[in-house]
Protein backbone atom coordinates (compact mmCIF):
# COMPACT_ATOMS: atom_id res chain seq x y z
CA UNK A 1 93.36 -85.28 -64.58
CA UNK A 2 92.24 -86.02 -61.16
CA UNK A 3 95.17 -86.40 -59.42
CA UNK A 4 96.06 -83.13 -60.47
CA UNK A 5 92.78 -81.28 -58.94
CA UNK A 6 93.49 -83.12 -55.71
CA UNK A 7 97.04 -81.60 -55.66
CA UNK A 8 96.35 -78.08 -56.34
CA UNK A 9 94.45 -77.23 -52.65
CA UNK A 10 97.43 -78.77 -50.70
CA UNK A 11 99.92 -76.71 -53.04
CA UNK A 12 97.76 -73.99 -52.95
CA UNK A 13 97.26 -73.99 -49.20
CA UNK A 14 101.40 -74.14 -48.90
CA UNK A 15 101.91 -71.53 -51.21
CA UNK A 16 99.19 -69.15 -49.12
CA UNK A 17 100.13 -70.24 -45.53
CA UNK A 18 103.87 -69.68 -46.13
CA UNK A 19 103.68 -66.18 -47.23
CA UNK A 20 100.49 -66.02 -44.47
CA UNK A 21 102.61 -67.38 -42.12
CA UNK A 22 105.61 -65.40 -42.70
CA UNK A 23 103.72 -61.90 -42.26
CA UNK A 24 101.35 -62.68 -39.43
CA UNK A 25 103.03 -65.22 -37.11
CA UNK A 26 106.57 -65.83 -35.55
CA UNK A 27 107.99 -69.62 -36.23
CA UNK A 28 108.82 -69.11 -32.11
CA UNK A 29 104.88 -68.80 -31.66
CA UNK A 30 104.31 -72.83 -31.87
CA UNK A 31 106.46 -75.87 -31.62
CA UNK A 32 106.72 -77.68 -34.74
CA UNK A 33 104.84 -80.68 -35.96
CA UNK A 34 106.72 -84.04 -35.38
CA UNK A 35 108.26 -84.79 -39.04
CA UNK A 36 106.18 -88.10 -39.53
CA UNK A 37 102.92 -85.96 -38.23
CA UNK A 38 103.65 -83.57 -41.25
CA UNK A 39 104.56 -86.01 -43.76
CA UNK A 40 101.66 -87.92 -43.19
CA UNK A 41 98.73 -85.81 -42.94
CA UNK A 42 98.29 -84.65 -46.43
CA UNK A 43 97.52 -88.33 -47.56
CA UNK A 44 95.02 -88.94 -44.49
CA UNK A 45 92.57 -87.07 -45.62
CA UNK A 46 90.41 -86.09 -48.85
CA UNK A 47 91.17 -82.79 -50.03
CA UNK A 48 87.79 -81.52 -50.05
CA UNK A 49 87.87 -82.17 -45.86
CA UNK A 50 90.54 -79.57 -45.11
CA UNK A 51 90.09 -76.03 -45.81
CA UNK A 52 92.55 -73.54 -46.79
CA UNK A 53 93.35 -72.84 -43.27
CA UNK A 54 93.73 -75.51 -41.75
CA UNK A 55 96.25 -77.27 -44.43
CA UNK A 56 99.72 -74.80 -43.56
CA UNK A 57 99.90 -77.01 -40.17
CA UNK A 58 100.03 -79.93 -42.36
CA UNK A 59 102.71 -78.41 -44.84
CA UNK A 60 106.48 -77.50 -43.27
CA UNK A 61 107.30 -74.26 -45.39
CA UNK A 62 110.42 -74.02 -43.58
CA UNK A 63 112.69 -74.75 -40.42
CA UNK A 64 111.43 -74.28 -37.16
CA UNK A 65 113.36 -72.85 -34.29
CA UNK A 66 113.41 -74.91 -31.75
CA UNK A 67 115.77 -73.10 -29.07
CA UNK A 68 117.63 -70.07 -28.77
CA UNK A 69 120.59 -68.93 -27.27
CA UNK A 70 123.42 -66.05 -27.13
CA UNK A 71 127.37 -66.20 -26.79
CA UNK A 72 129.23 -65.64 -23.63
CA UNK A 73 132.87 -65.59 -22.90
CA UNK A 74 134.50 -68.68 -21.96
CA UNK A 75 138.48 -68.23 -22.01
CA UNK A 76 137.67 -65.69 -24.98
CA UNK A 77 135.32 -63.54 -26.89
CA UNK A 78 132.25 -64.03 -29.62
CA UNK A 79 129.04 -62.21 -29.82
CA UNK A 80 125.48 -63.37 -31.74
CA UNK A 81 122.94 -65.52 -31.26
CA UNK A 82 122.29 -69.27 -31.91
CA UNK A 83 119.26 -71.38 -33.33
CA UNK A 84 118.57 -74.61 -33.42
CA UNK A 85 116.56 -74.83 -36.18
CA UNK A 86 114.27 -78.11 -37.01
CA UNK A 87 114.05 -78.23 -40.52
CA UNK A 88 111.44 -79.72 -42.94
CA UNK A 89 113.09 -82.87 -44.15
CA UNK A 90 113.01 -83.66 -40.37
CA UNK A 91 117.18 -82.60 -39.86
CA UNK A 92 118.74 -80.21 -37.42
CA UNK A 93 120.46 -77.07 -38.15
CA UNK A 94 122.27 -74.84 -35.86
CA UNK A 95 122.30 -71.17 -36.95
CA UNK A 96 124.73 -68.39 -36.00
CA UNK A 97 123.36 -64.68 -36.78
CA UNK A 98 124.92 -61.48 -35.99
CA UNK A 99 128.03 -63.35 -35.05
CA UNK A 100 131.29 -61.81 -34.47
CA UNK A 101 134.87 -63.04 -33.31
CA UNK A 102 138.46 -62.16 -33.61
CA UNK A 103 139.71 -65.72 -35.32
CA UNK A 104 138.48 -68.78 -36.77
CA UNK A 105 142.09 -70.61 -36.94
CA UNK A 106 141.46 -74.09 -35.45
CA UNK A 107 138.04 -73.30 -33.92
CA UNK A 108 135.16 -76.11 -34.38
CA UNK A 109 131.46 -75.79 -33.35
CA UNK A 110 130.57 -78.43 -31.48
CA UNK A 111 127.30 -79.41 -29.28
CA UNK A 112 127.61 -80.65 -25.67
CA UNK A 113 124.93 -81.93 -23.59
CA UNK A 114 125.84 -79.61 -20.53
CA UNK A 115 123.22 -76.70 -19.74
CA UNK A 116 126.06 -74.07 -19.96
CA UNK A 117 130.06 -73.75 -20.21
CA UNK A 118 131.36 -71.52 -17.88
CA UNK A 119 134.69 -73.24 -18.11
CA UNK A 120 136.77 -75.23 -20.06
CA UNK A 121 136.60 -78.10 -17.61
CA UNK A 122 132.47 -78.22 -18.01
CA UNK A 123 133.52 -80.10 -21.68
CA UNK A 124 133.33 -83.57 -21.80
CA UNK A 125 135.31 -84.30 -25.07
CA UNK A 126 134.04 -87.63 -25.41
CA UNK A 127 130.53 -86.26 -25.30
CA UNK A 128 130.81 -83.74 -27.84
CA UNK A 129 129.16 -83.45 -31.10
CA UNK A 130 131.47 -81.81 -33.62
CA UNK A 131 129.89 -79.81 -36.53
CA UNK A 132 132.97 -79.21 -37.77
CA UNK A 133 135.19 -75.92 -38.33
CA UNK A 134 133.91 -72.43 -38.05
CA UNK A 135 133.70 -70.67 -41.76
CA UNK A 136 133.93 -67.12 -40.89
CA UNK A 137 134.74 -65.16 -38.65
CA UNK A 138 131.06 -62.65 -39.51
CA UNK A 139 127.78 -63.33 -39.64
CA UNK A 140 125.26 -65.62 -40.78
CA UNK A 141 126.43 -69.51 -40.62
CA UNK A 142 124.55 -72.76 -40.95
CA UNK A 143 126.18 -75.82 -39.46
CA UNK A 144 124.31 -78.99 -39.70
CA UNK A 145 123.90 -81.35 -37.16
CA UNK A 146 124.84 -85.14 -38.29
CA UNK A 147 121.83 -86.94 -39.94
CA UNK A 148 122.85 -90.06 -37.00
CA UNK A 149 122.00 -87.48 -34.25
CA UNK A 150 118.99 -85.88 -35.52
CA UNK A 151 116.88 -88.13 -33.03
CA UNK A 152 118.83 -86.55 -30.23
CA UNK A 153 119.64 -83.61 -30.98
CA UNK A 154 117.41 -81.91 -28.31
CA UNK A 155 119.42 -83.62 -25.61
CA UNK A 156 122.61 -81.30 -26.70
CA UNK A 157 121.84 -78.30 -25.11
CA UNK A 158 125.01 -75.32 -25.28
CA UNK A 159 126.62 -74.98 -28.83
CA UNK A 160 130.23 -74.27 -28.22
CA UNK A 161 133.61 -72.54 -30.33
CA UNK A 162 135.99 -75.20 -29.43
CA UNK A 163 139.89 -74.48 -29.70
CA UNK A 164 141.03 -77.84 -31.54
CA UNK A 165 144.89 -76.88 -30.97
CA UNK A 166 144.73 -75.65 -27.49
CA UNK A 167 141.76 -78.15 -26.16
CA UNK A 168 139.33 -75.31 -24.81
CA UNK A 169 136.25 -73.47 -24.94
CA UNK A 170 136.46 -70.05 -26.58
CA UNK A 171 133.02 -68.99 -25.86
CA UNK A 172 129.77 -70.77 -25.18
CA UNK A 173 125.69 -70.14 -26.01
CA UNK A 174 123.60 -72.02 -24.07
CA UNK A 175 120.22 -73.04 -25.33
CA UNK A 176 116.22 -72.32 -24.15
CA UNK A 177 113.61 -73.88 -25.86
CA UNK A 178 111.17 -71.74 -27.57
């Protein structure tokens, strides 16, 4: 019986802050918590020492965005934005919303560590991180980054549409942290 009292404030707090948090703030307001800093606060303390307020910093509800960025035309043309999103489990997502382009046919999303592609020469193919093949060629996408890269995955900093058959950059979205 008492483990279950000292449960209810943290899942209480979570289920409060995350509709608090969704309504009154913007996840772009505050970086997020390092993952180990929010996996291990909820043990560190009794729960009688937090109060309701205070214990949403300690609980991820959900990703983070981390940076931002939009498309530009390399040799071709694709409209949206991009997020890097830092997610609870302590992963990397990127995000594509509002997206739009003519063809997916042997186009992969990949991350270089470059500050922008202007042109196809900027792409270092052995630096690349490949997220694989675009799935649409509309809207919302998720690609996520590899679990081996997730400790440097704020050193990649322009998500790029990568022509695998002709070996170039289709368009380009550079990424500002938020």
């Amino acid at each position: 019986m008492p483990r279950a009292n000292l449960a209810l404030p943290f899942v209480m707090a979570a289920l409060l802050g995350g509709c608090t948090s969704a309504a009154t703030s913007s996840p772009l307001a505050s970086p997020s918590p390092s993952p180990s800093a929010a996996l291990g606060s909820p043990s560190s303390g009794s729960p009688s020492s937090g109060s309701p307020s205070s214990a949403p910093s300690t609980v991820t509800s959900g990703p983070t965005v981390v940076a931002m960025g939009t498309f530009h035309r390399v040799d071709g043309d694709a409209t949206g934005t991009v997020a890097l999103e830092h997610l609870a489990d302590g992963s990397f997502s990127i995000v594509f919303e509002d997206f739009k382009i003519a063809s997916a046919q042997h186009t992969n999303v990949v991350l270089v560590p470059n500050a922008d592609v202007i042109k196809d020469t900027d792409v270092d193919p052995k630096k690349i991180v490949d997220l694989g093949p675009l799935t649409g060629t509309t809207g919302m996408q998720d690609y996520k980054v590899p679990a081996e890269m997730a400790a440097s995955a704020m050193t990649y900093h322009t998500v790029v549409l990568w022509d695998t058959a002709m070996t170039h950059a289709i368009a380009a979205a550079p990424l500002a942290a938020k």
